[in-house]
N, C-alpha and C. Protein backbone atom coordinates (compact mmCIF):
# COMPACT_ATOMS: atom_id res chain seq x y z
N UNK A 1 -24.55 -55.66 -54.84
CA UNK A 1 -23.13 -55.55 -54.57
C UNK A 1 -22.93 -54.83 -53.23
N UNK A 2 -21.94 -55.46 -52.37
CA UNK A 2 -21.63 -54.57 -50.84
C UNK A 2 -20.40 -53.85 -51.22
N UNK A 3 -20.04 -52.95 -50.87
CA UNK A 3 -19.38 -51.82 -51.35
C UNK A 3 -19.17 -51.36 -49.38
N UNK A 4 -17.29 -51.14 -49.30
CA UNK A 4 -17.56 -50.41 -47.83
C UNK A 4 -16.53 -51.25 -46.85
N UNK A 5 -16.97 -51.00 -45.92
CA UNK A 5 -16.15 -51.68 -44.31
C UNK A 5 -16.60 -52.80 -43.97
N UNK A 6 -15.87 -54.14 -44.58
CA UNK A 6 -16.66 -55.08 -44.40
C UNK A 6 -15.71 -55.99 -43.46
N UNK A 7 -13.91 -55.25 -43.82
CA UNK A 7 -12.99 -56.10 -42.83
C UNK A 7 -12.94 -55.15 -41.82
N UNK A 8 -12.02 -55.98 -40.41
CA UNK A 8 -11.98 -55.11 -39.44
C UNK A 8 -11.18 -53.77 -39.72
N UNK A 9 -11.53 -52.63 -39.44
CA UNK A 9 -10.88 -51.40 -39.42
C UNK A 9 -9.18 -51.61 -38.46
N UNK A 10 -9.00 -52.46 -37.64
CA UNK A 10 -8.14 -52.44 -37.05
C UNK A 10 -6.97 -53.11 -37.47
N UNK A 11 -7.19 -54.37 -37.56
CA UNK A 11 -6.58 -55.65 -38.06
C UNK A 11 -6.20 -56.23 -39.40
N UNK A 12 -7.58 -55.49 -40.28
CA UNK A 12 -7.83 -56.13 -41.73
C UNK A 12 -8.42 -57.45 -41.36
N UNK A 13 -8.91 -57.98 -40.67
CA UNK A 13 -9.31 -58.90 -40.55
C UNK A 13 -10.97 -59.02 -41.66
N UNK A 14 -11.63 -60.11 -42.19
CA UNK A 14 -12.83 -60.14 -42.08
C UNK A 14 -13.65 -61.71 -42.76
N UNK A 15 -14.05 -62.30 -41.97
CA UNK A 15 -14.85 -63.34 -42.17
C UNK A 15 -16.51 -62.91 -41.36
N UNK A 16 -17.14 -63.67 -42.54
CA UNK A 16 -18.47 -63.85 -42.03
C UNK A 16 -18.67 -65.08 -42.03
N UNK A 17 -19.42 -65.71 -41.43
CA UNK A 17 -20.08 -67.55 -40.90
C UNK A 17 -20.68 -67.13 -42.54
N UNK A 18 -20.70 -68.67 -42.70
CA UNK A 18 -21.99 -69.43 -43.77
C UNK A 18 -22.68 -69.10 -43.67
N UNK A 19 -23.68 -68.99 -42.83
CA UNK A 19 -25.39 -68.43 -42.66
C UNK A 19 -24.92 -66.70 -42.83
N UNK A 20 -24.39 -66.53 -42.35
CA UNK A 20 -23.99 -64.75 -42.54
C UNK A 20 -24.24 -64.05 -44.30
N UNK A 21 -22.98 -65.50 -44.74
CA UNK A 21 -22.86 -64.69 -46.16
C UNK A 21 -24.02 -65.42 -47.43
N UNK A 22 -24.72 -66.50 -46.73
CA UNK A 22 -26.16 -66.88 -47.66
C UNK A 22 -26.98 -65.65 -47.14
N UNK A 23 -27.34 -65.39 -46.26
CA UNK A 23 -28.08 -64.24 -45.69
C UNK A 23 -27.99 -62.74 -46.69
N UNK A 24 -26.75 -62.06 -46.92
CA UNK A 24 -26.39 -61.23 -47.63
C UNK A 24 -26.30 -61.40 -49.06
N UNK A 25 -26.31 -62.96 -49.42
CA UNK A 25 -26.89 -63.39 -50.84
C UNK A 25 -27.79 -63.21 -51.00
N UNK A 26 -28.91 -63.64 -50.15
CA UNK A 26 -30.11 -63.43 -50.57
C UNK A 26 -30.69 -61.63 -50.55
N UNK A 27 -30.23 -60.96 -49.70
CA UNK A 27 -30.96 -59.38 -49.83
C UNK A 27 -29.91 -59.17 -50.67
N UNK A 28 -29.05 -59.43 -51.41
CA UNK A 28 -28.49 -58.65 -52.79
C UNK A 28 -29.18 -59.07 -53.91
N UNK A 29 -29.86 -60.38 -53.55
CA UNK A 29 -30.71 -61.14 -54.67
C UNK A 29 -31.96 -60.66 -55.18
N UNK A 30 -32.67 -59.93 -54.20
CA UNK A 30 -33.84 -59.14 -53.70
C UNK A 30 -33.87 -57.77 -54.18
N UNK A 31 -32.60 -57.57 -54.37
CA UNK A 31 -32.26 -56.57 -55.07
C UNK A 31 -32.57 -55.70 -56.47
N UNK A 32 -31.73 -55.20 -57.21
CA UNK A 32 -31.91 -54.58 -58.33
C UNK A 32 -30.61 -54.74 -58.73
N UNK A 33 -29.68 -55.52 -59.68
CA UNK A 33 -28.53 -55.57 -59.49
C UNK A 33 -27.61 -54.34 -59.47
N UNK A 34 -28.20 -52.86 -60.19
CA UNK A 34 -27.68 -51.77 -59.84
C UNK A 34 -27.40 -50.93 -58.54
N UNK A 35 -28.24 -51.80 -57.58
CA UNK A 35 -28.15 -51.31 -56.13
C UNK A 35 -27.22 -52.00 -55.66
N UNK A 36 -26.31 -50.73 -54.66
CA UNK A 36 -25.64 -50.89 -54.01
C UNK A 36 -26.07 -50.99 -52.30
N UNK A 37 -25.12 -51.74 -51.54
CA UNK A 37 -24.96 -51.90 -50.18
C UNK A 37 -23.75 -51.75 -49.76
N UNK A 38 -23.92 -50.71 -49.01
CA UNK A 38 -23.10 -49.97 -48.11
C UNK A 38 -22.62 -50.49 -47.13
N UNK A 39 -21.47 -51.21 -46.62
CA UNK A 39 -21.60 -51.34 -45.13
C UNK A 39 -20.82 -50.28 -44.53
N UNK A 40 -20.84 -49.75 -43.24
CA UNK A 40 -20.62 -49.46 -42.62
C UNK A 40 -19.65 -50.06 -41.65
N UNK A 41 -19.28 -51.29 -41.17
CA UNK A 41 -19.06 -52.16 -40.37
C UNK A 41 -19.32 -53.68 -40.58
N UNK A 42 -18.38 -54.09 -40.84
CA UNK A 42 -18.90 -55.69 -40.85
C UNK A 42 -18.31 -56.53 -39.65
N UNK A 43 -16.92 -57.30 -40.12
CA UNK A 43 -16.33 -58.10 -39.41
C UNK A 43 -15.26 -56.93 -38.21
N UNK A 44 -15.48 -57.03 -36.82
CA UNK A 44 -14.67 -56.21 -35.49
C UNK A 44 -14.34 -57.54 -34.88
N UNK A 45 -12.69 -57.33 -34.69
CA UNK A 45 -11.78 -57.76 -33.50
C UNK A 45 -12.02 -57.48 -32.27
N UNK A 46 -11.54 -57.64 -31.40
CA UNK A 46 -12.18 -57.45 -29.90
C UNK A 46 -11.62 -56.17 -29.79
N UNK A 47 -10.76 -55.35 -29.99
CA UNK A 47 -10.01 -54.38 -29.79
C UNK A 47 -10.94 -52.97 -30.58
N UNK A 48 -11.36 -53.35 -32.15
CA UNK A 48 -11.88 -52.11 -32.74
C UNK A 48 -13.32 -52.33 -32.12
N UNK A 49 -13.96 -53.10 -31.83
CA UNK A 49 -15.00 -53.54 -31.19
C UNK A 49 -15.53 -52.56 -29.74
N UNK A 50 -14.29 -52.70 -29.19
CA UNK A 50 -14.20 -51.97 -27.72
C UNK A 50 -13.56 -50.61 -28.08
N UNK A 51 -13.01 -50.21 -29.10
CA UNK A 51 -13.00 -48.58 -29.96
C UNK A 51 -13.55 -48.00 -30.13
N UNK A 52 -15.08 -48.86 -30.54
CA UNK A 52 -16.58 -48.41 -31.25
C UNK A 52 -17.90 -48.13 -30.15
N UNK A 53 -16.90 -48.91 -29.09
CA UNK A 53 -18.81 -48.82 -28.08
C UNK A 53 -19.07 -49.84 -28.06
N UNK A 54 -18.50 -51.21 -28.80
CA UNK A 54 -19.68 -52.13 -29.43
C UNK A 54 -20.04 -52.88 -28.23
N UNK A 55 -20.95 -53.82 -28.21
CA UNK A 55 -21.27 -54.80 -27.35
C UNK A 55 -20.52 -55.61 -26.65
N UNK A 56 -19.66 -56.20 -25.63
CA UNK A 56 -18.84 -57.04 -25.44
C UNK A 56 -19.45 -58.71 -25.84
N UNK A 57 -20.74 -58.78 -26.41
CA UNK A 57 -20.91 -60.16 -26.75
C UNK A 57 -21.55 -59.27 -28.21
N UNK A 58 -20.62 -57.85 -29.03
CA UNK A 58 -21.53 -58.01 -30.58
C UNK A 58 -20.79 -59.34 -31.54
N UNK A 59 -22.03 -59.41 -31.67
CA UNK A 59 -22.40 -60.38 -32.92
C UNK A 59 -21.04 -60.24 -34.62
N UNK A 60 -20.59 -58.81 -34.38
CA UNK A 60 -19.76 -58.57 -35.17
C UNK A 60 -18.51 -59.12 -35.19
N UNK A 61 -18.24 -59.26 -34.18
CA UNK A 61 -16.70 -60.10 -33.51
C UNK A 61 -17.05 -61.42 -33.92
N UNK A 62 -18.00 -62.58 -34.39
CA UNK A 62 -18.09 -63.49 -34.57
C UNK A 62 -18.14 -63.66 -35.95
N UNK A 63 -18.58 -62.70 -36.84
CA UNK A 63 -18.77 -62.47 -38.26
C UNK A 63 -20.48 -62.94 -38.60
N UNK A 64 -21.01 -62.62 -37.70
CA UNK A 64 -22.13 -63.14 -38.02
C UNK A 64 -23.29 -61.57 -37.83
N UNK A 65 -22.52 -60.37 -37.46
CA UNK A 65 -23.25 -59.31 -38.25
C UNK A 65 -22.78 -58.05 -39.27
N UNK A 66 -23.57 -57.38 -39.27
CA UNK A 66 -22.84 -56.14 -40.68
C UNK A 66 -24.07 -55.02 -40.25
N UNK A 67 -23.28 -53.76 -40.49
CA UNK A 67 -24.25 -52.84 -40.59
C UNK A 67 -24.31 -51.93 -41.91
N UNK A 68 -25.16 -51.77 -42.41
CA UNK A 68 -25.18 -50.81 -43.74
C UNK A 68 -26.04 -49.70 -44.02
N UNK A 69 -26.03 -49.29 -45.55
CA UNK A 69 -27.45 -48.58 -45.99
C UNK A 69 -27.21 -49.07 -47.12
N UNK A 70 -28.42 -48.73 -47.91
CA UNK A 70 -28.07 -48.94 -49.47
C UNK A 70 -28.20 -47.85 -49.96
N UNK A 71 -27.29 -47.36 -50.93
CA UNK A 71 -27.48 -46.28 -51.58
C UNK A 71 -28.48 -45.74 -52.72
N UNK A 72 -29.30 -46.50 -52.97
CA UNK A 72 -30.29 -46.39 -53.65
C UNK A 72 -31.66 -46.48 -53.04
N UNK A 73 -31.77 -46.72 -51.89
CA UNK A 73 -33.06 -46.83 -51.01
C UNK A 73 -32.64 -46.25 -49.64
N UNK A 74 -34.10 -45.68 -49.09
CA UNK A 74 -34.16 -44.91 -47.76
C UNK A 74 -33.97 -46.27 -46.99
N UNK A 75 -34.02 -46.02 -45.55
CA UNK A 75 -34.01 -47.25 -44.78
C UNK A 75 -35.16 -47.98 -44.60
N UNK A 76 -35.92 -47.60 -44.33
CA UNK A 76 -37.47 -48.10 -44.38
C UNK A 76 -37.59 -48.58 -45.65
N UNK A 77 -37.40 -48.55 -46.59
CA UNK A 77 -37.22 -49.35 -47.84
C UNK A 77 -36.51 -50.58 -48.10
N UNK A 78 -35.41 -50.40 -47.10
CA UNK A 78 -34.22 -51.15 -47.41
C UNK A 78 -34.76 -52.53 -46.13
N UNK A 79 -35.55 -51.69 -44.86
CA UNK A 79 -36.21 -52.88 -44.17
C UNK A 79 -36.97 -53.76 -44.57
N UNK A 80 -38.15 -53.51 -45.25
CA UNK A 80 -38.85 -53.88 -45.76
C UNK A 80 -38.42 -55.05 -46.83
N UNK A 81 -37.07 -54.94 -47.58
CA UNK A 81 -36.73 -56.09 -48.20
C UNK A 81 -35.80 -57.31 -47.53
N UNK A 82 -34.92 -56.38 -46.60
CA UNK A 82 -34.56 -57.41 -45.72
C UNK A 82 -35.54 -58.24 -44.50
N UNK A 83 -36.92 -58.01 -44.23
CA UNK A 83 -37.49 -58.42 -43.94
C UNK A 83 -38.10 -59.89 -44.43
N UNK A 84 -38.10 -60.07 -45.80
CA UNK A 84 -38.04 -60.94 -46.51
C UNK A 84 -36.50 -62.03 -46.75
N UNK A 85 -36.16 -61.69 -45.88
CA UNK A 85 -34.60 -62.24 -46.05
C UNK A 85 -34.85 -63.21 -44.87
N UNK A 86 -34.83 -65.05 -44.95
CA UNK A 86 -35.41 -65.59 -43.46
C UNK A 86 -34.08 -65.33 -42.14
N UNK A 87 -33.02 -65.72 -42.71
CA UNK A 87 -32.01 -65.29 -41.77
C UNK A 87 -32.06 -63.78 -40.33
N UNK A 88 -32.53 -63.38 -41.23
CA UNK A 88 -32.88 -61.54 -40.82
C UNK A 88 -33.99 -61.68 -40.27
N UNK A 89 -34.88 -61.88 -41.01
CA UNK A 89 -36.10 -61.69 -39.87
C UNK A 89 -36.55 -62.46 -38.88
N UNK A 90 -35.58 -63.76 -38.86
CA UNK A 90 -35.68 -64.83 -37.51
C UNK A 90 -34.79 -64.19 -36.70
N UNK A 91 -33.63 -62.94 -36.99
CA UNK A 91 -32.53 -62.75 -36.38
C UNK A 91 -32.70 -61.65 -35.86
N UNK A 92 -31.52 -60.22 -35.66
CA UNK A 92 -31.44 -59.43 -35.07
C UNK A 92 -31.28 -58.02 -36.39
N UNK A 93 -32.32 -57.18 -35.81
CA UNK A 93 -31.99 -55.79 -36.57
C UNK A 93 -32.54 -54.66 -36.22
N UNK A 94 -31.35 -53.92 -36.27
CA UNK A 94 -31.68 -52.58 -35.65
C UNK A 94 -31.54 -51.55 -36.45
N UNK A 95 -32.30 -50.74 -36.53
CA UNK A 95 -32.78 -49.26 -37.23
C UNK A 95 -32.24 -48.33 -36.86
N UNK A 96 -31.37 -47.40 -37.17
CA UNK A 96 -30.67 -46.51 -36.77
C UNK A 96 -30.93 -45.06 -37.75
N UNK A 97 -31.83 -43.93 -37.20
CA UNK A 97 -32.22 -43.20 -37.80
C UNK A 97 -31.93 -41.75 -37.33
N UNK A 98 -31.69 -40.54 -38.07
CA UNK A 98 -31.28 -39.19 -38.32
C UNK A 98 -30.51 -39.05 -38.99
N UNK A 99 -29.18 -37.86 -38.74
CA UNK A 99 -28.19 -37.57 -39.04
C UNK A 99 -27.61 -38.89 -40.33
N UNK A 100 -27.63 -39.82 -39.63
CA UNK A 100 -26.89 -40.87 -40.28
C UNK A 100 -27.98 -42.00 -40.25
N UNK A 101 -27.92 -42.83 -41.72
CA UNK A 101 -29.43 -43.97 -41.18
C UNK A 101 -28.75 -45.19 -41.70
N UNK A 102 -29.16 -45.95 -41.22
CA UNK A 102 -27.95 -47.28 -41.31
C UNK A 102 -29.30 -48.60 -40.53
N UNK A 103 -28.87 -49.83 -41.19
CA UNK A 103 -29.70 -50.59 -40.57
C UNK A 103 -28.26 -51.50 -39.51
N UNK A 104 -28.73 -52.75 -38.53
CA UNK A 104 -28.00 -53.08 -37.77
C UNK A 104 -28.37 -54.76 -38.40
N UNK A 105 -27.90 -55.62 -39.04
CA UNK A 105 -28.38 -57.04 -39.51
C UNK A 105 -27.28 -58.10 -39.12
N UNK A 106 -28.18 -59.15 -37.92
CA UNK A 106 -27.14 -60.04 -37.98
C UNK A 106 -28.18 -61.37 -37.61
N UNK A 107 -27.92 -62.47 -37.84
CA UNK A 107 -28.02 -64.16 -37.86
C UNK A 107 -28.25 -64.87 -36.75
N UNK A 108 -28.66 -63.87 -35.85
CA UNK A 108 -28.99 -64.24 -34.31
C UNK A 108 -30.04 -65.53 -34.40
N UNK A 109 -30.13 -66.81 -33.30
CA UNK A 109 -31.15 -67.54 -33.40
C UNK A 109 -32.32 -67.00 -32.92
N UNK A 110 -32.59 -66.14 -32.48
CA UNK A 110 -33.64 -66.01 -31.98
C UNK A 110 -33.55 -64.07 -32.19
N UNK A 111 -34.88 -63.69 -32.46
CA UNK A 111 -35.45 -62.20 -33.34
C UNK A 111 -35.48 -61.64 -32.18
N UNK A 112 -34.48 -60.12 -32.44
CA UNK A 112 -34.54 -59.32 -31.65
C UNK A 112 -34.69 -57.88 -32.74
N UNK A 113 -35.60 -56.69 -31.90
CA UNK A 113 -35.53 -55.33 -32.98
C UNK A 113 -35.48 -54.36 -31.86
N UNK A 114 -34.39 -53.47 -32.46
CA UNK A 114 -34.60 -51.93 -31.51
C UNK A 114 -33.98 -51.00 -32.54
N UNK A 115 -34.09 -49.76 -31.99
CA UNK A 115 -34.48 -48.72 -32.43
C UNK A 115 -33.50 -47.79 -31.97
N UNK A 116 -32.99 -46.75 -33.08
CA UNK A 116 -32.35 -45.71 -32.36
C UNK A 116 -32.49 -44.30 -33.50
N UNK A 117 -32.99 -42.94 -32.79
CA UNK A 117 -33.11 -42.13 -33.64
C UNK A 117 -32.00 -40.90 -32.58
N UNK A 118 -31.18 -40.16 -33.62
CA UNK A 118 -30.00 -39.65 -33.31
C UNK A 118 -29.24 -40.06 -31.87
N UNK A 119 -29.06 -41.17 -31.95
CA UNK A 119 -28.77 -41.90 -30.58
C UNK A 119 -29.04 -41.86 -29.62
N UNK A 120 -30.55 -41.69 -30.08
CA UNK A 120 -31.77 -42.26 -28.63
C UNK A 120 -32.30 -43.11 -28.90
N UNK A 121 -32.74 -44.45 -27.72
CA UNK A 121 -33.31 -45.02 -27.97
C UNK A 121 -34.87 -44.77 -28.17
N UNK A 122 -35.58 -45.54 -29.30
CA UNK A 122 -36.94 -44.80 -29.29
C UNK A 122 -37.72 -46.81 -29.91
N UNK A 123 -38.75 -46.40 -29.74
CA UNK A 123 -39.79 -47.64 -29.98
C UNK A 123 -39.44 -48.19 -31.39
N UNK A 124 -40.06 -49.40 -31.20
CA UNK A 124 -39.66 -49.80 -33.28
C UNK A 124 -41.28 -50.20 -34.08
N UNK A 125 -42.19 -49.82 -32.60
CA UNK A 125 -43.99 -49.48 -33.06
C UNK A 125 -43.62 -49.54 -34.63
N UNK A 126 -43.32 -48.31 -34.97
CA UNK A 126 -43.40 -47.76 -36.26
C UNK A 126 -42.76 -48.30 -37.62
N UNK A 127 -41.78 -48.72 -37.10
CA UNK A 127 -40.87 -49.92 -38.39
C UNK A 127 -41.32 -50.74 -38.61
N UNK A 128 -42.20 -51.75 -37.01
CA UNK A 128 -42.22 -53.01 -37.35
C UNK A 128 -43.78 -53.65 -37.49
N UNK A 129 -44.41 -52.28 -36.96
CA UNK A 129 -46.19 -52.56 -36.99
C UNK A 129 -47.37 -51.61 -37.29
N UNK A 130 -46.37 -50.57 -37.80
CA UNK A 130 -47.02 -49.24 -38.77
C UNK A 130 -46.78 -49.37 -40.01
């Protein structure tokens, strides 16, 4: 179950693409049905988008990403199953670790991974090949 900020904070807006929301079927499927997913952020307008920092081409403005945690697993836990998710691991995800730990998952065609620990950028060595 996703539980959280999944429409825009600004607008109320929120759609995700088809591939978006089979994608998030499947890591809830992967699941435990007692686990929860957190988002943090799903669907941004161009406006809360440019509120946040976000990317001027994020993936979020299209509905084709989300950021979360799950509340029942650390993040490195929670990678590890979305890794198994094909959408996700052909796509884009980013690790966001300290203070606050949150993963970054979106439907990109082509696999991208980075890394951020208390909003530094740092290597993803360790997530993705340790």
């Amino acid at each position: 179950m996703i539980k959280g900020q999944i429409t825009c904070r600004h607008c109320g807006i929120g759609a995700f693409t088809k591939k978006m929301l089979e994608a998030l079927t499947s890591l809830e499927g992967r699941l435990p049905k007692d686990y929860v997913l957190i988002a943090h952020s799903g669907y941004r307008c161009a406006v809360h988008n440019a509120d946040c920092n976000g990317s001027p081409s994020s993936r979020h403005m299209s509905g084709e990403a989300i950021d979360l945690h799950c509340s029942d697993l650390n993040v490195i836990d929670l990678l590890q199953v979305v890794l198994q998710v094909p959408e996700f691991n052909n796509g884009g995800i980013g690790i966001y670790t300290g203070r606050r730990e949150w993963l970054h998952l979106d439907v990109r065609e082509t696999k991208a991974r980075w890394a951020y620990e208390n909003n530094r950028r740092i290597s993803t060595e360790r997530f993705f090949f340790g």
